[in-house]
PDB file of N, CA and C in Angstrom:
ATOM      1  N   UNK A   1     -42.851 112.613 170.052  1.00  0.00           N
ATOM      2  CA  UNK A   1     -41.765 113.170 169.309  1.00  0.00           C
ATOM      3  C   UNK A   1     -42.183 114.490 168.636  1.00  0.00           C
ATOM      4  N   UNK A   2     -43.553 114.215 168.086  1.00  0.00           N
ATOM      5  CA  UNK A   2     -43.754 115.696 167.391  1.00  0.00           C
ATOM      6  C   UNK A   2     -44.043 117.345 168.649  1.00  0.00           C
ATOM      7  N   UNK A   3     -43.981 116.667 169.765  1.00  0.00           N
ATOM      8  CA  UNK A   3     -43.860 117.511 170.889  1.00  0.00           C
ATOM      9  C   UNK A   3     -42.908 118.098 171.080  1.00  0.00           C
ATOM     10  N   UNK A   4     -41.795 117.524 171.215  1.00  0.00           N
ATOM     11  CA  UNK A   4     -40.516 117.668 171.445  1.00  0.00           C
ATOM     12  C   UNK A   4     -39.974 118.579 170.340  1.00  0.00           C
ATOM     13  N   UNK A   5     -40.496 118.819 168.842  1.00  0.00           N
ATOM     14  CA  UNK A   5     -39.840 119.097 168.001  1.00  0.00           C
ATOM     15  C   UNK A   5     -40.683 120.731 167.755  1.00  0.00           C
ATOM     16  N   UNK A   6     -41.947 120.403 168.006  1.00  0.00           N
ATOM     17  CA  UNK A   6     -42.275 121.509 168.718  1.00  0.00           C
ATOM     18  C   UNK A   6     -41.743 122.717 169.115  1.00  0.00           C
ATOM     19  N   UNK A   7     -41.349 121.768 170.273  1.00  0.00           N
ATOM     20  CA  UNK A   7     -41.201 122.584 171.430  1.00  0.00           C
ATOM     21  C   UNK A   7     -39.786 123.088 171.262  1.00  0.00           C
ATOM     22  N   UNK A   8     -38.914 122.596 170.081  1.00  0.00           N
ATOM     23  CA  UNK A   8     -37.583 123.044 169.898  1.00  0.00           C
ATOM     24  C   UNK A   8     -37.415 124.230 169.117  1.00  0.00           C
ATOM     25  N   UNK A   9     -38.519 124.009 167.882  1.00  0.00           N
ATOM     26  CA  UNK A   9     -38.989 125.252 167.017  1.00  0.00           C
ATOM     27  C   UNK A   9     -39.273 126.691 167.488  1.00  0.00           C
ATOM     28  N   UNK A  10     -40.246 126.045 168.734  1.00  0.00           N
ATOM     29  CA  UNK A  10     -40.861 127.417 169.308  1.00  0.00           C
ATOM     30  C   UNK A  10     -39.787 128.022 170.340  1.00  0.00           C
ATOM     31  N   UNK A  11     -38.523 127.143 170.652  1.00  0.00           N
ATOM     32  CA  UNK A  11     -36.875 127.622 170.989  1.00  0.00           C
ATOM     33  C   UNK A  11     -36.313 128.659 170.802  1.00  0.00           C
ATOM     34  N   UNK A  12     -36.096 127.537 169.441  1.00  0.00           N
ATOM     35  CA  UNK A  12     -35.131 128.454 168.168  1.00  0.00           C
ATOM     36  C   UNK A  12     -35.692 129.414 167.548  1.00  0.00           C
ATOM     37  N   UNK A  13     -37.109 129.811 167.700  1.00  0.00           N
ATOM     38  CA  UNK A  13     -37.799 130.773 166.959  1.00  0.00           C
ATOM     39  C   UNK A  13     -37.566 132.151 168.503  1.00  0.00           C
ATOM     40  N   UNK A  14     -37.294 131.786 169.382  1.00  0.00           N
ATOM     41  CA  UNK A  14     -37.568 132.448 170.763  1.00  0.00           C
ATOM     42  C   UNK A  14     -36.561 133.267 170.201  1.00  0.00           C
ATOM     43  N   UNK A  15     -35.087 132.267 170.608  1.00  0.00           N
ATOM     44  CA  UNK A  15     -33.579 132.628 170.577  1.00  0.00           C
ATOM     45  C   UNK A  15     -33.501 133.253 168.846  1.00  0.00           C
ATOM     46  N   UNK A  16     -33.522 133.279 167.925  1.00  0.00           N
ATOM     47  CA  UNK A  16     -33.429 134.159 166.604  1.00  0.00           C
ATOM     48  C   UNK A  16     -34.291 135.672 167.225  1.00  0.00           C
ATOM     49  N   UNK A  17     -35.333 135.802 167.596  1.00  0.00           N
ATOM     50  CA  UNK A  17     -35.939 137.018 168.124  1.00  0.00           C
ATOM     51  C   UNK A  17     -35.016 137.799 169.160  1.00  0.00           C
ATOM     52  N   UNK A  18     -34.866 137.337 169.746  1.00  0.00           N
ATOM     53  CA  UNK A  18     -33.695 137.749 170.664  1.00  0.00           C
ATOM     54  C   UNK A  18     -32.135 138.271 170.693  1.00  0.00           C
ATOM     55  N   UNK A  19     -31.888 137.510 169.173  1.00  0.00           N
ATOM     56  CA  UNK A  19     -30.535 137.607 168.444  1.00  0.00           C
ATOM     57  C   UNK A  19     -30.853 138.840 167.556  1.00  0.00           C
ATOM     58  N   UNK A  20     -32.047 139.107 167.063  1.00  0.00           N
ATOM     59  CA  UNK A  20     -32.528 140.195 166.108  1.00  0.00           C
ATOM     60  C   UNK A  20     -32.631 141.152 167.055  1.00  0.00           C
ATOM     61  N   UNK A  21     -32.616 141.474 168.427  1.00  0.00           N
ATOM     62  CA  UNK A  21     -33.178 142.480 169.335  1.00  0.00           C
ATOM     63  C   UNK A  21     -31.763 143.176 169.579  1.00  0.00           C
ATOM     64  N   UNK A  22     -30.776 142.237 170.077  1.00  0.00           N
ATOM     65  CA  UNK A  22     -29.237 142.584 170.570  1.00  0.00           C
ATOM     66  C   UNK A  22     -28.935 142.544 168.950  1.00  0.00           C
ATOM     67  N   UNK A  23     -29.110 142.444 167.785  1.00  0.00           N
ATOM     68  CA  UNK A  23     -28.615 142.879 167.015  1.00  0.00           C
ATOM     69  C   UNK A  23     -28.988 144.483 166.186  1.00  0.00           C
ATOM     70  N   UNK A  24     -30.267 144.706 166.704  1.00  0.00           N
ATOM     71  CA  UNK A  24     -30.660 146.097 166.613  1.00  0.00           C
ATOM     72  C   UNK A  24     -29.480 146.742 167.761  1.00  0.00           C
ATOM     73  N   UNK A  25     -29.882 146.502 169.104  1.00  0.00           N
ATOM     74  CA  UNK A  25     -29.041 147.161 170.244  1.00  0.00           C
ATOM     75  C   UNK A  25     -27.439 147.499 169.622  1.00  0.00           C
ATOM     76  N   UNK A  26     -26.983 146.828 169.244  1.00  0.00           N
ATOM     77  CA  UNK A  26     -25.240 146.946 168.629  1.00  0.00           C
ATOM     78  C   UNK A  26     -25.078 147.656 167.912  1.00  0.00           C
ATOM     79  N   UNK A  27     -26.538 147.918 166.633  1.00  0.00           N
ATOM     80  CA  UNK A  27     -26.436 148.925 165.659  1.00  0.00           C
ATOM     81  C   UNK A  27     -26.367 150.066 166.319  1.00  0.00           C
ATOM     82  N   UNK A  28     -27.723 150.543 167.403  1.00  0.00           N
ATOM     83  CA  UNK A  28     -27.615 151.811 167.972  1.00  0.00           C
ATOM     84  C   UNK A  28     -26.663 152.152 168.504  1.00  0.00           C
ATOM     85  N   UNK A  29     -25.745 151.179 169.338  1.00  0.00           N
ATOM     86  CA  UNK A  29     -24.508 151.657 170.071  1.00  0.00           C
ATOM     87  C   UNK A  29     -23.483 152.029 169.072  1.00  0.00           C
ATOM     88  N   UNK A  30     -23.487 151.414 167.742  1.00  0.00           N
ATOM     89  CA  UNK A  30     -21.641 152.212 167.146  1.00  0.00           C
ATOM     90  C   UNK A  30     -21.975 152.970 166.678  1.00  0.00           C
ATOM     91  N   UNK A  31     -22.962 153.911 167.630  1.00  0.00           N
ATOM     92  CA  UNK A  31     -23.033 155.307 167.319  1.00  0.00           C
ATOM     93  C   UNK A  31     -22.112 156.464 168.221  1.00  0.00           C
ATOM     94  N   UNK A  32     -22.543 155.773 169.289  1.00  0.00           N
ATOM     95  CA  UNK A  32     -21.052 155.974 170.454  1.00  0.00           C
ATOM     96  C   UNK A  32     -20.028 155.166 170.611  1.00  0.00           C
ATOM     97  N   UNK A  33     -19.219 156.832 171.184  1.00  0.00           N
ATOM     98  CA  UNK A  33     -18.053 156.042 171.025  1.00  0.00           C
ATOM     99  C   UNK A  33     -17.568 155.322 172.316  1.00  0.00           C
ATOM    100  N   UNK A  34     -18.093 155.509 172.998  1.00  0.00           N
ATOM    101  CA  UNK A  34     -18.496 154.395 174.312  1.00  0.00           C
ATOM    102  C   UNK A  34     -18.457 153.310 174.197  1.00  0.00           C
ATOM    103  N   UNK A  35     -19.258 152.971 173.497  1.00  0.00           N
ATOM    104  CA  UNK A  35     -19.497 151.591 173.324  1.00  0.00           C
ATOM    105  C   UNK A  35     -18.675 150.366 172.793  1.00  0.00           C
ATOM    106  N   UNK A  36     -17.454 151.206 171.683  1.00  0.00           N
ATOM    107  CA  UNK A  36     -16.139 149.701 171.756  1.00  0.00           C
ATOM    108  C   UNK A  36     -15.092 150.027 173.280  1.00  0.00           C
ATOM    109  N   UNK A  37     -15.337 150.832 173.597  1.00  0.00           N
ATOM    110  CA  UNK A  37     -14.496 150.823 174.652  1.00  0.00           C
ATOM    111  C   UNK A  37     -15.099 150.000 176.298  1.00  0.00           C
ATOM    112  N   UNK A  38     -16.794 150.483 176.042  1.00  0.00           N
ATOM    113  CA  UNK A  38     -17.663 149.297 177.024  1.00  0.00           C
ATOM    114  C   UNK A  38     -17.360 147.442 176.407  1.00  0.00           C
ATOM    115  N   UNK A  39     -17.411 147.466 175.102  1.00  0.00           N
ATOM    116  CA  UNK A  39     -17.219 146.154 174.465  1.00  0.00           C
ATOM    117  C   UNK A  39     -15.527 145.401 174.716  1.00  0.00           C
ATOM    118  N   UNK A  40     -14.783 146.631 175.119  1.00  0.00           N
ATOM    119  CA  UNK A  40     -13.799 145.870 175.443  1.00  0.00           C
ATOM    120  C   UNK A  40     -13.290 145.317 176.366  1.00  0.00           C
ATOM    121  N   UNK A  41     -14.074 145.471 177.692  1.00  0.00           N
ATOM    122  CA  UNK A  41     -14.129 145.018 179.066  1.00  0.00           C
ATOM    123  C   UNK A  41     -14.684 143.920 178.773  1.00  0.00           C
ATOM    124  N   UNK A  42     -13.765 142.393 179.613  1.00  0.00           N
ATOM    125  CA  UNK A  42     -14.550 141.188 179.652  1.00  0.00           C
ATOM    126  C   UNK A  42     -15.329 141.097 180.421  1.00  0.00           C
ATOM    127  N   UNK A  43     -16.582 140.467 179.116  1.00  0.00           N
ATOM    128  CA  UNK A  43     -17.836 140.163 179.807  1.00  0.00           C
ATOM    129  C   UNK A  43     -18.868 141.172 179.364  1.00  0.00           C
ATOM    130  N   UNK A  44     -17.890 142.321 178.926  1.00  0.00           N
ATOM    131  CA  UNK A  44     -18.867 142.945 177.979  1.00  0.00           C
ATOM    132  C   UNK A  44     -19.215 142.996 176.748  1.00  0.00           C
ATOM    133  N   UNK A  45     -20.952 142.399 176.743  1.00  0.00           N
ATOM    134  CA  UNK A  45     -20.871 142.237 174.883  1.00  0.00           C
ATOM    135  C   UNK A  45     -21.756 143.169 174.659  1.00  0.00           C
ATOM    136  N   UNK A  46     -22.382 142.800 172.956  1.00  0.00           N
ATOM    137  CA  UNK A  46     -22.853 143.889 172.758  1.00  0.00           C
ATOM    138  C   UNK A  46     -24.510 144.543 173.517  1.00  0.00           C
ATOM    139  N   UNK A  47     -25.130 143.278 173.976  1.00  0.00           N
ATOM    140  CA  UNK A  47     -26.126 144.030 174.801  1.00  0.00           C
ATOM    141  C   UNK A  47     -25.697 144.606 176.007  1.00  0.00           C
ATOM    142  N   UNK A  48     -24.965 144.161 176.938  1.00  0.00           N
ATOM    143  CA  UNK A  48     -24.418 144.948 178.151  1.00  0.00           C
ATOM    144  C   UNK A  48     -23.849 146.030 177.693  1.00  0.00           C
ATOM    145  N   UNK A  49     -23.261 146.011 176.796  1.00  0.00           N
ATOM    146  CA  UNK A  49     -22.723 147.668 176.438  1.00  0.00           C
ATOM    147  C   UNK A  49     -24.324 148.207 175.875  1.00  0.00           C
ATOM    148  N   UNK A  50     -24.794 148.268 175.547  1.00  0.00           N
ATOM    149  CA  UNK A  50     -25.825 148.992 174.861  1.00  0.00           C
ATOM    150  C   UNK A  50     -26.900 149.263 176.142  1.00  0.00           C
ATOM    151  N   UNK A  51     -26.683 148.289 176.985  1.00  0.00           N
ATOM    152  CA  UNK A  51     -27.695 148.593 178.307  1.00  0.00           C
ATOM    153  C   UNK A  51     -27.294 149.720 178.927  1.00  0.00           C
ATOM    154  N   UNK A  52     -25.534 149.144 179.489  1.00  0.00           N
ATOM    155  CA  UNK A  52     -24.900 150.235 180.145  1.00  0.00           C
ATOM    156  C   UNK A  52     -25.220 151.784 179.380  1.00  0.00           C
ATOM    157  N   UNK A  53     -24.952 151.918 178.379  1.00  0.00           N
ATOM    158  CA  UNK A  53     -25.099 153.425 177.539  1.00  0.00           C
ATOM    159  C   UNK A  53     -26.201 153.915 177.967  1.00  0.00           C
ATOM    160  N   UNK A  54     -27.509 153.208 177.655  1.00  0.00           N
ATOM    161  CA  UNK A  54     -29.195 153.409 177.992  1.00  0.00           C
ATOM    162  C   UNK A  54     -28.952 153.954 179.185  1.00  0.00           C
ATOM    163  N   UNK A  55     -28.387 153.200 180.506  1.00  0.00           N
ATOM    164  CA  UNK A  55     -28.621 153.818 181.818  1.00  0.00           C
ATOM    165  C   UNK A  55     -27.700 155.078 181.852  1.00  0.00           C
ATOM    166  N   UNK A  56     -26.661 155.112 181.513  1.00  0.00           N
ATOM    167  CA  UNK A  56     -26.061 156.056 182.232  1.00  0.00           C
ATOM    168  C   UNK A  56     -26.813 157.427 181.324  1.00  0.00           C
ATOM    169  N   UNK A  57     -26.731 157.377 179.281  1.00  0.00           N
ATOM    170  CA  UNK A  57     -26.981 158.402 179.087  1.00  0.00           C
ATOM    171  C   UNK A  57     -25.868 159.178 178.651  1.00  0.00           C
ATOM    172  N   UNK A  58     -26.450 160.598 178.476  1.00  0.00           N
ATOM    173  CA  UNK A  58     -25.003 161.295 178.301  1.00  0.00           C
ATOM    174  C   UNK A  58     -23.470 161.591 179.327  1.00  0.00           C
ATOM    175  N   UNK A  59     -22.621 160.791 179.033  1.00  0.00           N
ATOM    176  CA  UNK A  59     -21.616 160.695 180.344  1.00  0.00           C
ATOM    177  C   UNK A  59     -21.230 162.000 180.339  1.00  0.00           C
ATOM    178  N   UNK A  60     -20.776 162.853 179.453  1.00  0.00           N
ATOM    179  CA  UNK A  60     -20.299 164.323 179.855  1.00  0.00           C
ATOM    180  C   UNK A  60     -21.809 165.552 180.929  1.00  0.00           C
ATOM    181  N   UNK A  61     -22.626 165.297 181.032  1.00  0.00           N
ATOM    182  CA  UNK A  61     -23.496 165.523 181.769  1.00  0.00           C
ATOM    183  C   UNK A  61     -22.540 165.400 183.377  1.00  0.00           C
ATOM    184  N   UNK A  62     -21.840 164.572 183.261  1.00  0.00           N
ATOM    185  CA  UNK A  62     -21.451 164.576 184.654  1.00  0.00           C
ATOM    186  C   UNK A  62     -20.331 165.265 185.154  1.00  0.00           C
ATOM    187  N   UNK A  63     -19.645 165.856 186.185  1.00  0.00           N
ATOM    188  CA  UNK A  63     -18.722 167.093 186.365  1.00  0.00           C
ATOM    189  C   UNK A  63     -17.036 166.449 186.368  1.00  0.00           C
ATOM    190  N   UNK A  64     -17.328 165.380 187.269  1.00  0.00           N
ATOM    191  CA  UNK A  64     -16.349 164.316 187.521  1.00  0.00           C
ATOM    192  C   UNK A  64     -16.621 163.206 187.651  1.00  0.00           C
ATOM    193  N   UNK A  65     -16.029 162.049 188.015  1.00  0.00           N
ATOM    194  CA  UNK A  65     -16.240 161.202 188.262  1.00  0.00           C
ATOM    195  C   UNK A  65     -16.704 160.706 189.443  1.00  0.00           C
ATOM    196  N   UNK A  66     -16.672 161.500 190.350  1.00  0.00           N
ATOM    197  CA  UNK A  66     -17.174 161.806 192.010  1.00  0.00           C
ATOM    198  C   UNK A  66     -18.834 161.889 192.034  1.00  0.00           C
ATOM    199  N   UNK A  67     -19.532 162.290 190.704  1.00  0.00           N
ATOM    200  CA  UNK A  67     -20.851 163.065 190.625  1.00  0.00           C
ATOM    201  C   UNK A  67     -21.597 161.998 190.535  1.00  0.00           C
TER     202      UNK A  67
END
């Protein structure tokens, strides 16, 4: 039993680290304004929007939407 309880700690200690990481990520994003409009597509939360931003970057960099 004291295994098990363990092993639930070292879980929930995983998942809070993880919740603190995407909760940094959300801060950096409502910096753009991208990002409630990425957040409003289902399925997009706040780390997928904050990923998406990371990759693409500055979107006006691009000419059209063709580029």
């Amino acid at each position: 039993m004291q295994l098990e309880a363990d092993l639930l700690v070292t879980s929930l200690k995983s998942i809070q680290e993880q919740l603190d990481h995407v909760g940094k990520l959300s801060k950096s994003g409502r910096s753009f304004e991208e990002y409630d409009y990425l957040k409003s597509i289902p399925g997009f939360g706040p780390y997928v929007s904050a990923v998406t931003l990371a990759a693409i970057g500055n979107p006006h960099r691009f000419e059209n939407r063709a580029s």
